[in-house]
C-alpha atoms as a PDB file:
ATOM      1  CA  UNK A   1     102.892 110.483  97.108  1.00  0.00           C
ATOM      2  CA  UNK A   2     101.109 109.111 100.499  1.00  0.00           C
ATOM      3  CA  UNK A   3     102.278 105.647 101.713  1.00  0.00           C
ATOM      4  CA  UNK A   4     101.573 104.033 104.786  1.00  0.00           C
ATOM      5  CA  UNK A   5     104.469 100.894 104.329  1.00  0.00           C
ATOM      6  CA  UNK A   6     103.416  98.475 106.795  1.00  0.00           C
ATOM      7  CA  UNK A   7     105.666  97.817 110.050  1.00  0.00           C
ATOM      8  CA  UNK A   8     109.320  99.306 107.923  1.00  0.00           C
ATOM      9  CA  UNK A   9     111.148  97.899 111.264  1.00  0.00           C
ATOM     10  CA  UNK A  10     114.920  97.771 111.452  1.00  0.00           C
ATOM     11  CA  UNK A  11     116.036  94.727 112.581  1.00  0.00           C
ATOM     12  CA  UNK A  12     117.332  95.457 115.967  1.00  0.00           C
ATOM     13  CA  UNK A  13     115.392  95.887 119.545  1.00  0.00           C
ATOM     14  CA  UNK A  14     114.833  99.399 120.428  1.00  0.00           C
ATOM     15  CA  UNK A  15     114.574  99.538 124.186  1.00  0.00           C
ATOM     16  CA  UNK A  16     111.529 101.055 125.686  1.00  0.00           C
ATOM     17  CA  UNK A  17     109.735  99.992 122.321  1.00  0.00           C
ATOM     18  CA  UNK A  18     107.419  97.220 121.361  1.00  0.00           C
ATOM     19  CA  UNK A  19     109.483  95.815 118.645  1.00  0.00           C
ATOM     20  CA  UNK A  20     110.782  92.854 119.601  1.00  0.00           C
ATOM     21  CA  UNK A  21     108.488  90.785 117.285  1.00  0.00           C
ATOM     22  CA  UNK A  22     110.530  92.497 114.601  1.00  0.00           C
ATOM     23  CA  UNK A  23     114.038  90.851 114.983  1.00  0.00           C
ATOM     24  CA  UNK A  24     115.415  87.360 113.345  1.00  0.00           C
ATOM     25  CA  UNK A  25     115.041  85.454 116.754  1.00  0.00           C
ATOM     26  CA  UNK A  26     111.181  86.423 117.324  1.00  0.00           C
ATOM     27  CA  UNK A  27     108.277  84.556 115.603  1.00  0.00           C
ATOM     28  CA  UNK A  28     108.208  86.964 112.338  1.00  0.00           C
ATOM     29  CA  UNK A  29     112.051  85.863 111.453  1.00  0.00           C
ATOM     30  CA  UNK A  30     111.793  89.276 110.875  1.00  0.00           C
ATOM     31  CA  UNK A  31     115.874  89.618 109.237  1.00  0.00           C
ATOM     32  CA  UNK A  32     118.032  91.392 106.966  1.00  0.00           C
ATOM     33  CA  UNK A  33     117.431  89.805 104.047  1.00  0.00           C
ATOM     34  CA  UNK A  34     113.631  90.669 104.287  1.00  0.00           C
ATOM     35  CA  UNK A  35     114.685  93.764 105.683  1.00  0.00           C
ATOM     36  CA  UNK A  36     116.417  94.504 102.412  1.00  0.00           C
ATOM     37  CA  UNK A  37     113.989  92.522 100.201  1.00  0.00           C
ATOM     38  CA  UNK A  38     111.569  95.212 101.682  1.00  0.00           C
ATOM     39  CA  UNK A  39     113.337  98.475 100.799  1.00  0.00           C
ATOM     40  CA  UNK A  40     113.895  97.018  97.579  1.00  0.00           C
ATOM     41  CA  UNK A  41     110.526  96.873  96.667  1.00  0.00           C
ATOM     42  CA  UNK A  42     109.654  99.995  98.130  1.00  0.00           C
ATOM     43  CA  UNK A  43     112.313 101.806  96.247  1.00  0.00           C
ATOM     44  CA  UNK A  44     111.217 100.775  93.020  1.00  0.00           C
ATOM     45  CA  UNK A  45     107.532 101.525  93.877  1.00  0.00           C
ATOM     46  CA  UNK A  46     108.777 105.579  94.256  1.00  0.00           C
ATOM     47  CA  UNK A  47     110.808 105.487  91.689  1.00  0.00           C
ATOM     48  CA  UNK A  48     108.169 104.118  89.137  1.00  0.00           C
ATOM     49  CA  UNK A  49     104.974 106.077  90.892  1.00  0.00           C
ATOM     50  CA  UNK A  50     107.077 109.451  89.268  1.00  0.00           C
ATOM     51  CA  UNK A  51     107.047 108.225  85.688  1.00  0.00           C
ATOM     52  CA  UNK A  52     109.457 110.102  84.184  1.00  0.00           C
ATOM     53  CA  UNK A  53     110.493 112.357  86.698  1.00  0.00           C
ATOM     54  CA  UNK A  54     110.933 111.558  90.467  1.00  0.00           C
ATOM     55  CA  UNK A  55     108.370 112.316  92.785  1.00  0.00           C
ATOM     56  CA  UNK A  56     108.907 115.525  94.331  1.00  0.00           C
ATOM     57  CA  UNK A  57     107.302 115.152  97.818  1.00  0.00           C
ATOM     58  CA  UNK A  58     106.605 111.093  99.249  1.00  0.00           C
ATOM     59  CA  UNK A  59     104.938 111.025 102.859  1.00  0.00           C
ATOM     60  CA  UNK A  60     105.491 107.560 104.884  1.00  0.00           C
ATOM     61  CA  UNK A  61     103.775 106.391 107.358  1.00  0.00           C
ATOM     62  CA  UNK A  62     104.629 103.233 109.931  1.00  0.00           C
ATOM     63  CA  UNK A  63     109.029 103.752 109.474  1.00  0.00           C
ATOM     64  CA  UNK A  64     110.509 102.965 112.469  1.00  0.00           C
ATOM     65  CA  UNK A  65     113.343 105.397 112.366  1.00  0.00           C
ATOM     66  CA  UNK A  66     116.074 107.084 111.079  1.00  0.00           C
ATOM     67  CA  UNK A  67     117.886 104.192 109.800  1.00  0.00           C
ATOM     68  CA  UNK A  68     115.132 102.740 107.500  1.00  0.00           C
ATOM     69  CA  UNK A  69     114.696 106.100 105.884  1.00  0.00           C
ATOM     70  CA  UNK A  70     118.558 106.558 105.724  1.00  0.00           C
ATOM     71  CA  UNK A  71     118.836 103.362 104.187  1.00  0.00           C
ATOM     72  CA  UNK A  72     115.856 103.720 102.162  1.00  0.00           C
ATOM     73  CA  UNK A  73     117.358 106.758 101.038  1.00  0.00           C
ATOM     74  CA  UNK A  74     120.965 106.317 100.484  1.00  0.00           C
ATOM     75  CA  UNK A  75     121.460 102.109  99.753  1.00  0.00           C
ATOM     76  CA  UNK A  76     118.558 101.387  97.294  1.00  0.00           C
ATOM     77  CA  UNK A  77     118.254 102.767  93.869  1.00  0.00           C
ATOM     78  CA  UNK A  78     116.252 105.642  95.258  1.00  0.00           C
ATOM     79  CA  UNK A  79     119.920 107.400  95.925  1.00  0.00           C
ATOM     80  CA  UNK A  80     120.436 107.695  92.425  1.00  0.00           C
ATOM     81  CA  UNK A  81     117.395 110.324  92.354  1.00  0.00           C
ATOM     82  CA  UNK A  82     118.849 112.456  95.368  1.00  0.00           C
ATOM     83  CA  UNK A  83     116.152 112.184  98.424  1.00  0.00           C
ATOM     84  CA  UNK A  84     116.879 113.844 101.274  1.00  0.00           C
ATOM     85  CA  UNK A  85     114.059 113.849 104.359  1.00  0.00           C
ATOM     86  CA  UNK A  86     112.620 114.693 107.689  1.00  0.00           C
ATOM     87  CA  UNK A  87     111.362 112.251 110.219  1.00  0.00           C
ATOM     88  CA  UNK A  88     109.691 112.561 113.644  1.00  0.00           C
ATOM     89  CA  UNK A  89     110.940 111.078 116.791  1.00  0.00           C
ATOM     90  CA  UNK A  90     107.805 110.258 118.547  1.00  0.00           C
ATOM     91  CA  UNK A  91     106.846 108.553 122.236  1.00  0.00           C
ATOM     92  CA  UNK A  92     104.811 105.952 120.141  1.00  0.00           C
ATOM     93  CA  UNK A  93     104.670 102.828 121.990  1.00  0.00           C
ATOM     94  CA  UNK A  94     105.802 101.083 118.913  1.00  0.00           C
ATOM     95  CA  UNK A  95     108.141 103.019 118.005  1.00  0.00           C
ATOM     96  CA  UNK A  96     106.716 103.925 114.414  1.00  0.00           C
ATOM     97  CA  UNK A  97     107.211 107.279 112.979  1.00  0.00           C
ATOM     98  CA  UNK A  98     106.463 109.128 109.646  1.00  0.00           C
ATOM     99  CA  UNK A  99     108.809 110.961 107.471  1.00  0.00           C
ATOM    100  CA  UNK A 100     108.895 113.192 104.525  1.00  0.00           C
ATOM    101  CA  UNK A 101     110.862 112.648 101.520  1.00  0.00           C
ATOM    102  CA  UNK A 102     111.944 115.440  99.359  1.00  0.00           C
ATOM    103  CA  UNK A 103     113.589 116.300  96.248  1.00  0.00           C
ATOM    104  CA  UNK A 104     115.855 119.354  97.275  1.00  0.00           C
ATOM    105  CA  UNK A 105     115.799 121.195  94.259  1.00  0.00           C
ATOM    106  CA  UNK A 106     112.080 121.295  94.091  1.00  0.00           C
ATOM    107  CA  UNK A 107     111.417 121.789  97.759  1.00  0.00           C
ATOM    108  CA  UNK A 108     114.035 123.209 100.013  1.00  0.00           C
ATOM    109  CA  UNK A 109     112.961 122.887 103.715  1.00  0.00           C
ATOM    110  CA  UNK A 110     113.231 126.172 106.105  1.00  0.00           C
ATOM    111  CA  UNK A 111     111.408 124.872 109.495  1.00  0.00           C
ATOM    112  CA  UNK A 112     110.277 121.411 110.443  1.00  0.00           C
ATOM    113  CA  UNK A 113     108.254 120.795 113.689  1.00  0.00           C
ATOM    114  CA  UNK A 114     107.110 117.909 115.321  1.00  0.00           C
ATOM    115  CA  UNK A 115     103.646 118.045 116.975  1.00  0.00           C
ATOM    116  CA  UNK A 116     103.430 115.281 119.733  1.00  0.00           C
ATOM    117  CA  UNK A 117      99.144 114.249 119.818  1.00  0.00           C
ATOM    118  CA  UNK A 118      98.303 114.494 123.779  1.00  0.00           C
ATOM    119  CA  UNK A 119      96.615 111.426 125.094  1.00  0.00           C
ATOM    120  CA  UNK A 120      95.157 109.872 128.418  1.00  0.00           C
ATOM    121  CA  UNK A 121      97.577 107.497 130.297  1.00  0.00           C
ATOM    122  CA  UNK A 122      94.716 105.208 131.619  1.00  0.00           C
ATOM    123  CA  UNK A 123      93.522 104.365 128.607  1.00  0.00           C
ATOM    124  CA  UNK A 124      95.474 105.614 125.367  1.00  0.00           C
ATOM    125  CA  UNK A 125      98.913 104.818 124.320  1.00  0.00           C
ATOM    126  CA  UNK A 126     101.522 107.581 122.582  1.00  0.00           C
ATOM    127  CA  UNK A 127     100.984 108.022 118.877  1.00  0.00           C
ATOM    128  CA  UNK A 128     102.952 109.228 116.554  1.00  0.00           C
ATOM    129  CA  UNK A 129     103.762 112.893 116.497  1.00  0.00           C
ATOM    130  CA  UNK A 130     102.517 115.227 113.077  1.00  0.00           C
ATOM    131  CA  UNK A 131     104.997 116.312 110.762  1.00  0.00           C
ATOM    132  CA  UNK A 132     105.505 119.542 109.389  1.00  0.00           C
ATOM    133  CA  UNK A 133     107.876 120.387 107.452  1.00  0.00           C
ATOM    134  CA  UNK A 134     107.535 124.341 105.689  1.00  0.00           C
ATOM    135  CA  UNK A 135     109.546 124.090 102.305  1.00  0.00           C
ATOM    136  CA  UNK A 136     110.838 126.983  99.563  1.00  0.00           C
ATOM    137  CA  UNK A 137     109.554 126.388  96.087  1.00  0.00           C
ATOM    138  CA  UNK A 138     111.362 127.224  92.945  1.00  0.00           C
ATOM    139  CA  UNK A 139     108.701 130.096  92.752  1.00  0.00           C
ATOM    140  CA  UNK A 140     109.842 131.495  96.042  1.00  0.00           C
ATOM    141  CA  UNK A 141     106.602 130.664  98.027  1.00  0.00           C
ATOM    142  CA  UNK A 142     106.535 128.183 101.097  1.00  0.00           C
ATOM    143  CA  UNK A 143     104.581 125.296 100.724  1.00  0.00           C
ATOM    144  CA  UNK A 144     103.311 123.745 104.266  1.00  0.00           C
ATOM    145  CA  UNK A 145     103.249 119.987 104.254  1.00  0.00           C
ATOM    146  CA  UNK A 146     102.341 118.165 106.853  1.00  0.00           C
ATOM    147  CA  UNK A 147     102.342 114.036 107.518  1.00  0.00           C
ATOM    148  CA  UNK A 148     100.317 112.156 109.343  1.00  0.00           C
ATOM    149  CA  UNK A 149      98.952 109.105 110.802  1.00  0.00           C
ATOM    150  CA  UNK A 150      96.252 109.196 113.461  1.00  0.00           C
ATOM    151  CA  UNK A 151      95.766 106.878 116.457  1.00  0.00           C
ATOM    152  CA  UNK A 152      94.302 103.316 115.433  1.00  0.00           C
ATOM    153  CA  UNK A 153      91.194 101.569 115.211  1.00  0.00           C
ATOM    154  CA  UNK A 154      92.680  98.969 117.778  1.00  0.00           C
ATOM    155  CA  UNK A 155      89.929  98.198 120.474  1.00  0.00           C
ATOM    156  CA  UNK A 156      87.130  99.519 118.153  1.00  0.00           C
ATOM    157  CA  UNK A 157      86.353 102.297 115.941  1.00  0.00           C
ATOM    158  CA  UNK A 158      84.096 104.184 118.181  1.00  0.00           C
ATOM    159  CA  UNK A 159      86.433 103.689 121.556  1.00  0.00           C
ATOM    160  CA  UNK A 160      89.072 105.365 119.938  1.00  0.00           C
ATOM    161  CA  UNK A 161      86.978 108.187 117.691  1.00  0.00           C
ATOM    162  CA  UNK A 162      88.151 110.364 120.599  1.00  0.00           C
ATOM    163  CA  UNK A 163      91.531 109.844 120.065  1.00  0.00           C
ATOM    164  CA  UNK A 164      91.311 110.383 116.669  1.00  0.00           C
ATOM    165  CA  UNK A 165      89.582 113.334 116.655  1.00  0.00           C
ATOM    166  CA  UNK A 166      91.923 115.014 119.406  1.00  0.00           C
ATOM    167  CA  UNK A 167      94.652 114.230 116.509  1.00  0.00           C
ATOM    168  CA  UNK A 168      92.919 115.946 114.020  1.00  0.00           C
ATOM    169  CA  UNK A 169      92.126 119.578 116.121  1.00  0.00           C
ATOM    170  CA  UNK A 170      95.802 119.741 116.589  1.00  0.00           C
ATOM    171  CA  UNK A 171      96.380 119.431 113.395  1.00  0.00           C
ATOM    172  CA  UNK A 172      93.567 121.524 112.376  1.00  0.00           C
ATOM    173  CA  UNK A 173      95.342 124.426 115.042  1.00  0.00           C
ATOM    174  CA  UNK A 174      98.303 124.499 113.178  1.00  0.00           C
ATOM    175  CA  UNK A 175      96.853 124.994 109.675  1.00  0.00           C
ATOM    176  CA  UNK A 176      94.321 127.813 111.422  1.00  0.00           C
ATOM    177  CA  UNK A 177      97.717 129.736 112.755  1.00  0.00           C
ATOM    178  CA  UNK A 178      99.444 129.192 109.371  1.00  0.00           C
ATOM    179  CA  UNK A 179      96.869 130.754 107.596  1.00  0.00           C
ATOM    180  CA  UNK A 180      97.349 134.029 109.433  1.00  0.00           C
ATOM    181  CA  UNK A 181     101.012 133.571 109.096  1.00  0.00           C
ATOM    182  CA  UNK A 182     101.350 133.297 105.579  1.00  0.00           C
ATOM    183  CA  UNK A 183     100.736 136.019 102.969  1.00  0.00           C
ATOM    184  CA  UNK A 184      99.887 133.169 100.753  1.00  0.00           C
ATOM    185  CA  UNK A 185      98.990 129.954 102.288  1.00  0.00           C
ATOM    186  CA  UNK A 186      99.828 126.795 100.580  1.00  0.00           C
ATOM    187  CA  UNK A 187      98.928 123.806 102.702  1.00  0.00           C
ATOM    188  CA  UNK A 188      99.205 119.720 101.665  1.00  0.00           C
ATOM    189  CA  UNK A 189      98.343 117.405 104.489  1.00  0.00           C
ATOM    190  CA  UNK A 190      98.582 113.776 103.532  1.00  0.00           C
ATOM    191  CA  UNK A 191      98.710 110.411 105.700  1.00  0.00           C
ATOM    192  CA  UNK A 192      96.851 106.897 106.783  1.00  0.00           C
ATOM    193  CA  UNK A 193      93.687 108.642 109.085  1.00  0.00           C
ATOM    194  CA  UNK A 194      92.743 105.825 110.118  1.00  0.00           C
ATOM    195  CA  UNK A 195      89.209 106.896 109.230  1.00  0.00           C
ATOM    196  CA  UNK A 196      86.611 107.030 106.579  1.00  0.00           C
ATOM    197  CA  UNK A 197      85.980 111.040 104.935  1.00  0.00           C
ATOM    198  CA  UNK A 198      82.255 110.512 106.597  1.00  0.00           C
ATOM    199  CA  UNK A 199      83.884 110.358 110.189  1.00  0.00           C
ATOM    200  CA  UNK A 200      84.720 112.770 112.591  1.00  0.00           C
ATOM    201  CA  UNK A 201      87.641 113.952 112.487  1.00  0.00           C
ATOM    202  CA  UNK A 202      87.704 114.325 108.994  1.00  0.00           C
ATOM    203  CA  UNK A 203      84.233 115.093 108.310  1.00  0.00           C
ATOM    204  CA  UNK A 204      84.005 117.792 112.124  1.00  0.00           C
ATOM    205  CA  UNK A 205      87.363 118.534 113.229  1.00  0.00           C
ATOM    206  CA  UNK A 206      88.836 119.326 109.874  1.00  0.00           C
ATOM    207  CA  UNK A 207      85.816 120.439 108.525  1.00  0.00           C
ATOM    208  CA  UNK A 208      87.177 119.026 105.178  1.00  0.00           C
ATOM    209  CA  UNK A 209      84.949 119.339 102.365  1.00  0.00           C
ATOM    210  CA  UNK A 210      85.018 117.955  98.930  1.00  0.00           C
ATOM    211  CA  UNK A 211      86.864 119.923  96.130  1.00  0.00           C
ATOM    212  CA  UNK A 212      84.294 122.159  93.980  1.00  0.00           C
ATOM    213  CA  UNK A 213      83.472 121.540  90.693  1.00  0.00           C
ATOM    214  CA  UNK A 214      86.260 123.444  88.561  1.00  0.00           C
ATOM    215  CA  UNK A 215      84.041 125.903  87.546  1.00  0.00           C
ATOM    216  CA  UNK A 216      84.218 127.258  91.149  1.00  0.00           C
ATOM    217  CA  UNK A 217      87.308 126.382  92.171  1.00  0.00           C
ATOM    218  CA  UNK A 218      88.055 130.614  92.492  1.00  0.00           C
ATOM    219  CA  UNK A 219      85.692 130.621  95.205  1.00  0.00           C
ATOM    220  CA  UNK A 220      87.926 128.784  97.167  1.00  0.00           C
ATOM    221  CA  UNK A 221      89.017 129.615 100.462  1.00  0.00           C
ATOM    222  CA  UNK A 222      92.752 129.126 101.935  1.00  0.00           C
ATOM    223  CA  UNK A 223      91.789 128.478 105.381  1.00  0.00           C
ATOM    224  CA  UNK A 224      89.476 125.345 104.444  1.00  0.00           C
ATOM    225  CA  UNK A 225      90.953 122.245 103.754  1.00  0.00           C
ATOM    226  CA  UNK A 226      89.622 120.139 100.583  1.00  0.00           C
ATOM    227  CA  UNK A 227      89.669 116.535 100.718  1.00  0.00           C
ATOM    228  CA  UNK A 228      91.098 115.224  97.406  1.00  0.00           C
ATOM    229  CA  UNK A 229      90.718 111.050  98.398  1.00  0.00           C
ATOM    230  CA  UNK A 230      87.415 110.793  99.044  1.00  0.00           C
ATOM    231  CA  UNK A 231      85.682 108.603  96.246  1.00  0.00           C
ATOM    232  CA  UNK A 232      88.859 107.379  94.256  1.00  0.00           C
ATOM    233  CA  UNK A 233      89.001 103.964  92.365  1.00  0.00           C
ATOM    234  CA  UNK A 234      91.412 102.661  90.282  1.00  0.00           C
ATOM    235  CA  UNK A 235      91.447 100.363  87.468  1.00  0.00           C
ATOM    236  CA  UNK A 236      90.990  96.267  88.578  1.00  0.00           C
ATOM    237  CA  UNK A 237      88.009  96.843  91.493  1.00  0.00           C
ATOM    238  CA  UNK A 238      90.018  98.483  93.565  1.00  0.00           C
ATOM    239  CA  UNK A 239      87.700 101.206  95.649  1.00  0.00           C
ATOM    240  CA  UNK A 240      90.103 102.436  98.170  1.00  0.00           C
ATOM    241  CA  UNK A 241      93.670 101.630 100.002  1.00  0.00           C
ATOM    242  CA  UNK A 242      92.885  99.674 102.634  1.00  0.00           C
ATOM    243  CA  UNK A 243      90.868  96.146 102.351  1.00  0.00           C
ATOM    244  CA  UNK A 244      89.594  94.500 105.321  1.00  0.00           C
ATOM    245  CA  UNK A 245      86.870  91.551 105.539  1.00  0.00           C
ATOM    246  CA  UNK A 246      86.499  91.525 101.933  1.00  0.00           C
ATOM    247  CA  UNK A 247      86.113  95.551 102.431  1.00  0.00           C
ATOM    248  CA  UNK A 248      87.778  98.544 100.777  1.00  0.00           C
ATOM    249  CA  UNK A 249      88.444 101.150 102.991  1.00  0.00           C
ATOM    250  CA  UNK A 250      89.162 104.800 102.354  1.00  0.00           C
ATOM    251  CA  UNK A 251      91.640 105.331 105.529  1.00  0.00           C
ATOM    252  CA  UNK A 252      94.784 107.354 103.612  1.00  0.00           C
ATOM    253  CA  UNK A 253      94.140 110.597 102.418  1.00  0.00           C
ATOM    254  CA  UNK A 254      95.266 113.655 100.785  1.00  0.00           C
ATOM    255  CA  UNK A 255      94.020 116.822 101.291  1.00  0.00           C
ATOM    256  CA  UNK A 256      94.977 120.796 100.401  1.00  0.00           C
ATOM    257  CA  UNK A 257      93.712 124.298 101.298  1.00  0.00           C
ATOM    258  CA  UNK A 258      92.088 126.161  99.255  1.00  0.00           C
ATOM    259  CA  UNK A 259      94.649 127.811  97.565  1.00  0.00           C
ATOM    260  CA  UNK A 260      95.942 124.787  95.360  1.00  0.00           C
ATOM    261  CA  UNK A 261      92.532 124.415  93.737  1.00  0.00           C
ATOM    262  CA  UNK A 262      92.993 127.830  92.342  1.00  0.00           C
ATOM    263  CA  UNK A 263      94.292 127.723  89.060  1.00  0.00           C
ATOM    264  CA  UNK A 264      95.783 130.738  88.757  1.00  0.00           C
ATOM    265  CA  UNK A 265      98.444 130.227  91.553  1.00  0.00           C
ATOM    266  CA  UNK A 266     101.666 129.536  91.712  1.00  0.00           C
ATOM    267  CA  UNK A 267     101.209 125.883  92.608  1.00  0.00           C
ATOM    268  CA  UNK A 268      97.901 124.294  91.880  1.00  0.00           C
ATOM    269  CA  UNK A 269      95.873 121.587  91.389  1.00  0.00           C
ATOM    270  CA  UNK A 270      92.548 119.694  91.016  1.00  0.00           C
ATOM    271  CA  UNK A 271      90.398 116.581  92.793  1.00  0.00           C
ATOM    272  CA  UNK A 272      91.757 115.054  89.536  1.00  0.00           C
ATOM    273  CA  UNK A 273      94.757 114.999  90.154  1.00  0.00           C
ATOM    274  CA  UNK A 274      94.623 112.849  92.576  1.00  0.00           C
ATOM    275  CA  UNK A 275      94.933 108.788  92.071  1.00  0.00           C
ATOM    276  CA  UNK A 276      94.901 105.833  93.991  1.00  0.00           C
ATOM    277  CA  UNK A 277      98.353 104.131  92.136  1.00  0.00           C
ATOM    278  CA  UNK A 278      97.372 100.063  92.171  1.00  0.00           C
ATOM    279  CA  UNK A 279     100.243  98.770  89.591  1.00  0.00           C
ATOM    280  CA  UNK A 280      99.951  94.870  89.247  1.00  0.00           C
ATOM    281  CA  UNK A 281     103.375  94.522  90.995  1.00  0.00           C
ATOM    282  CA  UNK A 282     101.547  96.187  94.309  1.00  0.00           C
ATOM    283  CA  UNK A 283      98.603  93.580  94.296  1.00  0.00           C
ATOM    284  CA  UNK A 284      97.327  90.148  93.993  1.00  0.00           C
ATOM    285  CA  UNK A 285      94.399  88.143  93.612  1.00  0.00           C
ATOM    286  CA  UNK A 286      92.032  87.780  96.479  1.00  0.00           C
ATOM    287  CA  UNK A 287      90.712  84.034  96.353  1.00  0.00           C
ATOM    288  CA  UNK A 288      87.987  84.577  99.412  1.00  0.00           C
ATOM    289  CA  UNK A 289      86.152  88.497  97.992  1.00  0.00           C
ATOM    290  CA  UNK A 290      87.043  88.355  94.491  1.00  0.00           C
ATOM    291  CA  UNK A 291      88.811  90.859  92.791  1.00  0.00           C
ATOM    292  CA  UNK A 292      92.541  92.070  93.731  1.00  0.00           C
ATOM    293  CA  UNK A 293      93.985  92.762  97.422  1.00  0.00           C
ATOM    294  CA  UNK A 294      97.428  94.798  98.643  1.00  0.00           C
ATOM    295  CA  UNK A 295     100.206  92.529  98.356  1.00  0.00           C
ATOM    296  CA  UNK A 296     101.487  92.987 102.455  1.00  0.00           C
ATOM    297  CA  UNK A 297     104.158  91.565 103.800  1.00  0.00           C
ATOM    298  CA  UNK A 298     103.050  89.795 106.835  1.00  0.00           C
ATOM    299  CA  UNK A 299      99.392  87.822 107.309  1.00  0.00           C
ATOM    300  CA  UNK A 300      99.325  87.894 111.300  1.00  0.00           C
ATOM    301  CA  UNK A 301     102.796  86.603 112.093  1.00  0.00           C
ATOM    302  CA  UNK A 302     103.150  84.597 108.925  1.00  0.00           C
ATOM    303  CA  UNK A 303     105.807  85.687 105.989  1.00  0.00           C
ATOM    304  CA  UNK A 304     104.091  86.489 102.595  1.00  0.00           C
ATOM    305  CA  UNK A 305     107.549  89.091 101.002  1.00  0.00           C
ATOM    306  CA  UNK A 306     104.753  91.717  99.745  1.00  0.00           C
ATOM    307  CA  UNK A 307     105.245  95.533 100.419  1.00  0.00           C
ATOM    308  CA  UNK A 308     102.200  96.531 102.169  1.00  0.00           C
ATOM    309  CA  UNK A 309      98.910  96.421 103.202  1.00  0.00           C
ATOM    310  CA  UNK A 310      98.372  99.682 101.625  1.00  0.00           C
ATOM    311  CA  UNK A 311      98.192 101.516  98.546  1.00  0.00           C
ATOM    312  CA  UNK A 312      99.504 104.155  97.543  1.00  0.00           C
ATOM    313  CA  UNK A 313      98.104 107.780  96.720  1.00  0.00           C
ATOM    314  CA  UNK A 314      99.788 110.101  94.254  1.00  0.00           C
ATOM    315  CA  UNK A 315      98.853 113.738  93.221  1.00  0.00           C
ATOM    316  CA  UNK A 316      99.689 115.950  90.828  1.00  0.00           C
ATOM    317  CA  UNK A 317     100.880 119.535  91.267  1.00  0.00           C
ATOM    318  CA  UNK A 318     101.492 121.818  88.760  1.00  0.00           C
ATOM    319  CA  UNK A 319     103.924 125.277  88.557  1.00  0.00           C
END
């Protein structure tokens, strides 16, 4: 599961971050009881987007720090199902983060590295770092996960394509060296991208392609990466996970190497597979575009107790 979760803030200052508008006393009344009202919600969005079992592997994007994903973790329902997790500590201005949740007995983590996104001083801001996290499978092969969320559109799309696309060879780097590391490389790279599949650092810097048809899924290669979240709808009008002006946008993505698409591995699976999950509880009507919106928590600084301004995506991985 892929989330980005909208501004998960503690409700203390964090000095040398740009939080403040996050506490009770600023002009979000941003307090504990929202706090908690928040990781309430979200817990029981995990916990349902598993069905009967939990999810295995849940990437977050936009958590401020350990202590939302502790508490997420340990003082919602979600501690009944045993998450443990991995976070970055990154020189983002704002202090956001992402993090990796994990079912131990599924996916038992043996190196975790945080790759800080270099960036310009007179004109860019930190971002957050890339996750990886390299994790044991029941099967005894590693699976290489990585989380992500790419500098923002803030101050136009095409001043800060750069940025983005600086973001994405890094990223692109590690999954290069891991595929002449690994015997067998297994590779899941999920996050908010901040970008359409059609733009750069997607479409050039990844090189990401769309999945094969399934008849020629063994030509598959592990060093390419497939993108599995490219033309996705779900059920209700919804065309993407992101809706702005009226617009659904395709910004959070999931994509593999080659090597899951190949059905005779260990671990595979298929463009299929993959979902955009829009439950009712997760959405509401939009009065101004028609159809349905994300249910978020703030419009600009004003309360409305939703979850986020995102949807979720979920995939399916079979032994």
């Amino acid at each position: 599961m892929q989330y980005n979760v909208e501004n998960l803030f503690d409700t203390c200052h964090a000095a040398g971050h740009a939080d403040a508008e996050f506490t009770p006393s600023a002009e979000r009344r941003w307090d504990s009881r929202r706090y908690w009202a928040k990781l309430g919600r979200l817990s029981r969005t995990i916990a349902a987007a598993g069905g009967d079992a939990p999810v295995a592997l849940v990437a977050l994007c936009e958590v401020e720090n350990d202590t939302v994903v502790r508490d997420l973790t340990r003082r919602t329902l979600l501690t009944r199902l045993g998450y443990d997790y991995r976070i970055t500590h990154s020189r983002d201005a704002r202090g956001m983060n992402v993090a990796l949740l994990y079912q131990p007995e599924l996916f038992l983590p043996v190196g975790t590295d945080s790759l800080p996104v270099p960036f310009d001083p007179r004109h860019e801001r930190p971002t957050r770092d890339i996750l990886h996290v390299a994790g044991e499978l029941q099967s005894g092969d590693t699976l290489d996960v990585f989380v992500c969320h790419l500098p923002s559109r803030r101050g136009g799309s095409a001043r800060t394509d750069a940025y983005r696309r600086r973001a994405a060879r890094l990223l692109r780097r590690a999954t290069d060296s891991l595929t002449t590391l690994r015997r067998r490389p297994a590779m899941l790279v999920m996050g908010d991208f901040n970008d359409e599949p059609r733009n750069g650092s997607l479409r050039k810097e990844l090189a990401a392609t769309s999945p094969p048809q399934p008849a020629d899924t063994a030509a598959c290669r592990p060093e390419r990466l497939y993108l599995l979240s490219a033309r996705l709808k779900a059920p209700g009008g919804v065309e993407g996970t992101y809706k702005f002006q009226g617009r659904w946008n395709r910004l959070d993505h999931i994509l593999v190497n080659g090597s899951l698409l190949r059905p005779g591995g260990p671990l595979h699976t298929s463009a299929a597979q993959c979902r955009i999950y829009a439950p009712h509880f997760l959405t509401e009507p939009d009065p101004s575009d028609g159809g349905v919106k994300p249910d978020r928590t703030y419009l600009g600084p004003v309360y409305h107790g939703g979850l986020s301004d995102h949807l979720p995506l979920v995939l399916d991985l079979w032994w």
